[in-house]
PDB file of N, CA and C in Angstrom:
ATOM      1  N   UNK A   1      88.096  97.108 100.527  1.00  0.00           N
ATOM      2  CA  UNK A   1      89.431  96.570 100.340  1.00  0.00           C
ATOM      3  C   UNK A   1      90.430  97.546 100.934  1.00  0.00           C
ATOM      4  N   UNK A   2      91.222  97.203 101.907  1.00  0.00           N
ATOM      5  CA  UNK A   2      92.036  98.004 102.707  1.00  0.00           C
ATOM      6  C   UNK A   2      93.271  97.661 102.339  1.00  0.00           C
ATOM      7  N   UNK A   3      94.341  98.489 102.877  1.00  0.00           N
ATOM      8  CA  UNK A   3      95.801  98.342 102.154  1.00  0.00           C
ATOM      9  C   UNK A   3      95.995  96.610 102.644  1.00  0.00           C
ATOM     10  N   UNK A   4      97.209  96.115 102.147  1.00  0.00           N
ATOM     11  CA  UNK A   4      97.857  94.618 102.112  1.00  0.00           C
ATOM     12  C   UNK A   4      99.065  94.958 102.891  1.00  0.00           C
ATOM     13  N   UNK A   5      99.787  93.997 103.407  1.00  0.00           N
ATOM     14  CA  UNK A   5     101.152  94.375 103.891  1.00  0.00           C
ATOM     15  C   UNK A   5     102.213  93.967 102.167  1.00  0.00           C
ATOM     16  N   UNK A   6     102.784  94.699 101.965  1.00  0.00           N
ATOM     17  CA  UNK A   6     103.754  94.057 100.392  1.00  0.00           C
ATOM     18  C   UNK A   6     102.893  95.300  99.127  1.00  0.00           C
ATOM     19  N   UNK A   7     102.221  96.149 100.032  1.00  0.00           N
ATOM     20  CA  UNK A   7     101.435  96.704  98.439  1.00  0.00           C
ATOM     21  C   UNK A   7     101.854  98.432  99.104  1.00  0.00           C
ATOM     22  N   UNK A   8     102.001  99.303  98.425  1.00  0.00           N
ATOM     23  CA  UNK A   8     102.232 100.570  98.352  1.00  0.00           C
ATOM     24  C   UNK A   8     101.113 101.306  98.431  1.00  0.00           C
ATOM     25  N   UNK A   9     101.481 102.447  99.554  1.00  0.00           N
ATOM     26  CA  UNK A   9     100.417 102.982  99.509  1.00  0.00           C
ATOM     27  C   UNK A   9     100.089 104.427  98.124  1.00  0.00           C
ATOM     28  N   UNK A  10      99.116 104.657  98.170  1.00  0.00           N
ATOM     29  CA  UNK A  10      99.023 105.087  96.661  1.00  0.00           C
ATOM     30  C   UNK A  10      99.499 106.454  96.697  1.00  0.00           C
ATOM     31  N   UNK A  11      99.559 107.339  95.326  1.00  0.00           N
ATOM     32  CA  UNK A  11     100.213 108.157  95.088  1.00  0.00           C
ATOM     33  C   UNK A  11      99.430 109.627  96.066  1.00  0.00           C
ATOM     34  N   UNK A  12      97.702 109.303  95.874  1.00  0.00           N
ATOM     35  CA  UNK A  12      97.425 110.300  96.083  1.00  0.00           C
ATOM     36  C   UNK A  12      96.952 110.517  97.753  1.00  0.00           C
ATOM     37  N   UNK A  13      97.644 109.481  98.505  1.00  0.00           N
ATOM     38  CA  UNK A  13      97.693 109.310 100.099  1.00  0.00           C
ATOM     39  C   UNK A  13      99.146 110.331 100.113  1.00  0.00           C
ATOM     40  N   UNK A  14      99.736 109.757  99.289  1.00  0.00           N
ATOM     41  CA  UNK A  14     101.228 110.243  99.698  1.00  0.00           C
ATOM     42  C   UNK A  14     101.379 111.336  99.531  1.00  0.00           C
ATOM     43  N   UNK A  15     100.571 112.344  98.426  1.00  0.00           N
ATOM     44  CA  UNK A  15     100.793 113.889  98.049  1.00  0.00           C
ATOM     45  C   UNK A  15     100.283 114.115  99.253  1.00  0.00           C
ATOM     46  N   UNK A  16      98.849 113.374  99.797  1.00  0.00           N
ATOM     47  CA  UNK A  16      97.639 114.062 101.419  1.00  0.00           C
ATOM     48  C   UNK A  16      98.481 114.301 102.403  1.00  0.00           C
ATOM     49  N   UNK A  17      99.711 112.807 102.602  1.00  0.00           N
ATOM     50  CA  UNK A  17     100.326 113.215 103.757  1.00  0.00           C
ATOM     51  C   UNK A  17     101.176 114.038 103.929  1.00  0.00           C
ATOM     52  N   UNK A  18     102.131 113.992 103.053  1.00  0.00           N
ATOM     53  CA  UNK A  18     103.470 115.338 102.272  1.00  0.00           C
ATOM     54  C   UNK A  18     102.584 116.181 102.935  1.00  0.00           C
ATOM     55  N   UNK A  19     101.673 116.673 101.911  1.00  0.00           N
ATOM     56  CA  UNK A  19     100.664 118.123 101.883  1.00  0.00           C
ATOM     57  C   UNK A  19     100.481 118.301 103.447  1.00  0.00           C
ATOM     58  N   UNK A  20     100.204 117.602 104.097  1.00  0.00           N
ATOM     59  CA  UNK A  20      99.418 117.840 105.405  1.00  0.00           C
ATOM     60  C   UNK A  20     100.608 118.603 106.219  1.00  0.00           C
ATOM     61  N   UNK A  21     101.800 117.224 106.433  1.00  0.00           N
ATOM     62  CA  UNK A  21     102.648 117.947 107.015  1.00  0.00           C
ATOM     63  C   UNK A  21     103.336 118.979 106.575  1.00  0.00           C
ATOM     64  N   UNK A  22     103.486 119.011 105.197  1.00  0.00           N
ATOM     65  CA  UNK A  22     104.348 120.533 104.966  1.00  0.00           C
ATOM     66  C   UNK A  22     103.565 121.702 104.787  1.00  0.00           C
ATOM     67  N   UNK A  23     102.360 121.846 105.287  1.00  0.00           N
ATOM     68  CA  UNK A  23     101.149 122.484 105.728  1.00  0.00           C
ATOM     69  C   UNK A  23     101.263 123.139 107.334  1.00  0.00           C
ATOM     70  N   UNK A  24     102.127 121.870 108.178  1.00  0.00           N
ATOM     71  CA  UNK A  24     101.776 122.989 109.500  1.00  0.00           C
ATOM     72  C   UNK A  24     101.971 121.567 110.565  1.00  0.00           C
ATOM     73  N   UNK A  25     101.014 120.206 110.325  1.00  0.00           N
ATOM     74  CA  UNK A  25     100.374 119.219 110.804  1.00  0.00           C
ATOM     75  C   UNK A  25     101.637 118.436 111.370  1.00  0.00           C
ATOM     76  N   UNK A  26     101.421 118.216 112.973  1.00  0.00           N
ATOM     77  CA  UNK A  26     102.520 117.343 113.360  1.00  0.00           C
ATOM     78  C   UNK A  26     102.303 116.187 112.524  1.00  0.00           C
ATOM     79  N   UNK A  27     103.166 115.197 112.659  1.00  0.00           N
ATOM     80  CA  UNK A  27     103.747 113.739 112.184  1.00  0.00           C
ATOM     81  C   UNK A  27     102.799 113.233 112.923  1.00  0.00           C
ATOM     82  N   UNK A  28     102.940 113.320 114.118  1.00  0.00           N
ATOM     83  CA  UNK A  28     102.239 112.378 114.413  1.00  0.00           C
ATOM     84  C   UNK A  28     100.438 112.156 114.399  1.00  0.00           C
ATOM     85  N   UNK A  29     100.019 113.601 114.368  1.00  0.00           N
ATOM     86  CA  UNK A  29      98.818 113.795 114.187  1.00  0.00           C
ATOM     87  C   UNK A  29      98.787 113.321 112.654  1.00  0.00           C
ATOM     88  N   UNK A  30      99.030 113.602 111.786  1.00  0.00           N
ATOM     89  CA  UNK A  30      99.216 113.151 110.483  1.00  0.00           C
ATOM     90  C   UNK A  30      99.134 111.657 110.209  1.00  0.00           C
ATOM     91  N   UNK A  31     100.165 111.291 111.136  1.00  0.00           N
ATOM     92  CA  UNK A  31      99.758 109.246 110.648  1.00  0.00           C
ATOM     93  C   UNK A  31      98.407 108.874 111.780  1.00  0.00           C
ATOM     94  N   UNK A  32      98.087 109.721 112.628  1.00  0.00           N
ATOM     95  CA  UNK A  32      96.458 109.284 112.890  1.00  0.00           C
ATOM     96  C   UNK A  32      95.838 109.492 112.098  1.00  0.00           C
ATOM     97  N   UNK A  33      95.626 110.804 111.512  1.00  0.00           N
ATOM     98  CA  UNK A  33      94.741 111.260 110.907  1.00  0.00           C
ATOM     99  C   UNK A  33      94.390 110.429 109.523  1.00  0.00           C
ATOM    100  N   UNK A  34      95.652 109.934 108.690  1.00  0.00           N
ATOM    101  CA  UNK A  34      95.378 108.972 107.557  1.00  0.00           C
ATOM    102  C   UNK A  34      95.656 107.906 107.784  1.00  0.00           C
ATOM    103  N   UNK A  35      95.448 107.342 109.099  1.00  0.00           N
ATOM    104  CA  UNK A  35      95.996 105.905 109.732  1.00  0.00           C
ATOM    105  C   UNK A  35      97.528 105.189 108.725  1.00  0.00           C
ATOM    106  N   UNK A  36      98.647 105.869 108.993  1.00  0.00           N
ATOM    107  CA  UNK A  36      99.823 105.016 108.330  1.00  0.00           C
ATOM    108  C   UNK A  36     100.832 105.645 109.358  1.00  0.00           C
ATOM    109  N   UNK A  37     102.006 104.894 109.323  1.00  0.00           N
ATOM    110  CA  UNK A  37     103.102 104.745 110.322  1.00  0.00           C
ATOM    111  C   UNK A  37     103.370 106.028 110.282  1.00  0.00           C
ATOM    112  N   UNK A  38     104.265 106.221 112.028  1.00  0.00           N
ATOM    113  CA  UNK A  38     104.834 107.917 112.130  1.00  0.00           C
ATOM    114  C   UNK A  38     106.134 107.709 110.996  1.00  0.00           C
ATOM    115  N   UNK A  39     106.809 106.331 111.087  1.00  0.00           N
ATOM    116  CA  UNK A  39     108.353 106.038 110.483  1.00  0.00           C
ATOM    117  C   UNK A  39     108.033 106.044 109.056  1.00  0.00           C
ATOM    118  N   UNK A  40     106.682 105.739 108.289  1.00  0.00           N
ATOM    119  CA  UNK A  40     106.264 105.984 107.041  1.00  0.00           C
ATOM    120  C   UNK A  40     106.440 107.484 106.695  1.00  0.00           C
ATOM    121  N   UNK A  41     105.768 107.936 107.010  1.00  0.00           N
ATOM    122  CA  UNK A  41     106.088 109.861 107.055  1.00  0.00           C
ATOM    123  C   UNK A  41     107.324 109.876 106.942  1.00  0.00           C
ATOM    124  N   UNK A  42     108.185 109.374 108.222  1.00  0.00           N
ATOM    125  CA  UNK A  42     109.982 110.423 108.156  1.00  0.00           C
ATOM    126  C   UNK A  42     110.524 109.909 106.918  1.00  0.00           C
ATOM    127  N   UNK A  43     109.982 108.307 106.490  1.00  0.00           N
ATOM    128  CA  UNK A  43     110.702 107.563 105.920  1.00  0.00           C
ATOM    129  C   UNK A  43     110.931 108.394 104.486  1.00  0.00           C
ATOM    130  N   UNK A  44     109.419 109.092 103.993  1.00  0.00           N
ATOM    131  CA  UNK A  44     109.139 109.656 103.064  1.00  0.00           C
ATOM    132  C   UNK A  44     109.395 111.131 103.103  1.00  0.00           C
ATOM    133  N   UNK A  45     109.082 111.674 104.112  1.00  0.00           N
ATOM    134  CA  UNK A  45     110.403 112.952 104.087  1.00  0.00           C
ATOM    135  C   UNK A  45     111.336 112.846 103.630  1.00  0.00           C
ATOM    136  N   UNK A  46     112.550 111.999 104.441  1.00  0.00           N
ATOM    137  CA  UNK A  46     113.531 111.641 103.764  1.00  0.00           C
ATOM    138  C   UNK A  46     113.815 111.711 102.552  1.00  0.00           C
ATOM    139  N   UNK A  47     113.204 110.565 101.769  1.00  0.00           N
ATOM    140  CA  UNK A  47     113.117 110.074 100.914  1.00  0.00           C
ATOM    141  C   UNK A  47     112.742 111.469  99.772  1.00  0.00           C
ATOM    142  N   UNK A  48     112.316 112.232 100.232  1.00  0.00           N
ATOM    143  CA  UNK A  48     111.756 113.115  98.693  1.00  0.00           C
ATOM    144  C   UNK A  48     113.192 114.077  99.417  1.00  0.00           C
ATOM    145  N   UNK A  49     113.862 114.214 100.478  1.00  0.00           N
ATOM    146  CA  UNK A  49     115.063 115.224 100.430  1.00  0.00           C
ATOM    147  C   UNK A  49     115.923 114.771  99.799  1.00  0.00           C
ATOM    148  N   UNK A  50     116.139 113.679 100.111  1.00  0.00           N
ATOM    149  CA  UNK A  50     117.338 113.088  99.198  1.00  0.00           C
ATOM    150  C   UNK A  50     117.297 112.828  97.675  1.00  0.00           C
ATOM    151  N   UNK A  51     116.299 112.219  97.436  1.00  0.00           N
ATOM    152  CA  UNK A  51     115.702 111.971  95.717  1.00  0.00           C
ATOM    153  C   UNK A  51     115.207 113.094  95.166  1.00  0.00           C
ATOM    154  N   UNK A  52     114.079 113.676  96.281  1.00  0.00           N
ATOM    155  CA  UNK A  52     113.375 114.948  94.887  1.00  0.00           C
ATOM    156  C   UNK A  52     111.755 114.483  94.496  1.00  0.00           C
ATOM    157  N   UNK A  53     111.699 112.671  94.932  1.00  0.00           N
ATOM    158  CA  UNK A  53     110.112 112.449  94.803  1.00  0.00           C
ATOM    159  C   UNK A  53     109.645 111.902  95.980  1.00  0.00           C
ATOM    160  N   UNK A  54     108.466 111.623  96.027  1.00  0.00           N
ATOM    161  CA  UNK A  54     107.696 110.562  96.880  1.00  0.00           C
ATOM    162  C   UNK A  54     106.967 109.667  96.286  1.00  0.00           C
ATOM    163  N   UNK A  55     107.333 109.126  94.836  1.00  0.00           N
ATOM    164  CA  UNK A  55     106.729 108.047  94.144  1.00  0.00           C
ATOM    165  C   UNK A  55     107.487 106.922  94.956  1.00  0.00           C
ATOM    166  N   UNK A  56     106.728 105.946  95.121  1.00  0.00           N
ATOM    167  CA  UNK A  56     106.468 104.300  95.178  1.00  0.00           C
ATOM    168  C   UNK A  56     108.386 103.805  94.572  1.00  0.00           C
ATOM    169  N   UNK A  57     108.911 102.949  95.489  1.00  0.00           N
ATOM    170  CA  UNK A  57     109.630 102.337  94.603  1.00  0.00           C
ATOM    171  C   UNK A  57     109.212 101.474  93.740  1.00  0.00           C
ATOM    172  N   UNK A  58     109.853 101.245  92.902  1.00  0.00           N
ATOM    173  CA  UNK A  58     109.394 100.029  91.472  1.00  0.00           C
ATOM    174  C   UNK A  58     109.468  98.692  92.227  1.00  0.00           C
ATOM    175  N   UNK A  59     108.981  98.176  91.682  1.00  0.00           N
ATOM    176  CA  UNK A  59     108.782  96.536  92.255  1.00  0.00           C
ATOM    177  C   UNK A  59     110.074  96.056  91.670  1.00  0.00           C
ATOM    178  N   UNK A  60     110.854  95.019  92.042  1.00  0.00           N
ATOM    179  CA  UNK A  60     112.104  94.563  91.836  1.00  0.00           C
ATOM    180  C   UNK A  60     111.789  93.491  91.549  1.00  0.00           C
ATOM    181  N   UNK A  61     112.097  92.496  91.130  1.00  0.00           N
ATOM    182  CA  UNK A  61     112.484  90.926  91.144  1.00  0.00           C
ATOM    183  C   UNK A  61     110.751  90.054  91.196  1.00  0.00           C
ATOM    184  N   UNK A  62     109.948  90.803  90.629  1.00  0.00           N
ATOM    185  CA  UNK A  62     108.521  90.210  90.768  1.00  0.00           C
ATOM    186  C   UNK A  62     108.170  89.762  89.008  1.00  0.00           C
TER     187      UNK A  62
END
């Protein structure tokens, strides 16, 4: 069972990729290496500079 498009990828992909790149590991070698988008990465860079996490947003309106 492989990811879905509409489903999040899980917590402990997201610490691997964080970890990888703030380890040393280009971006882009990084979304080969765990097959997910280069714009997933920045998105989540971002995202933990500004917030502070890299948890999943909550599901809204489901």
């Amino acid at each position: 069972m492989g990811w879905r498009s509409g489903q999040s990828y899980s917590q402990d992909l997201r610490d691997r990729v964080i970890g990888a790149v703030d380890g040393g590991m280009a971006v882009r070698e990084a979304a080969a290496v765990f097959k997910v988008s280069i714009a997933y990465i920045y998105k989540a860079l971002i995202r933990r500079r500004l917030a502070g996490d890299t948890r999943a947003n909550p599901v809204r309106g489901r």
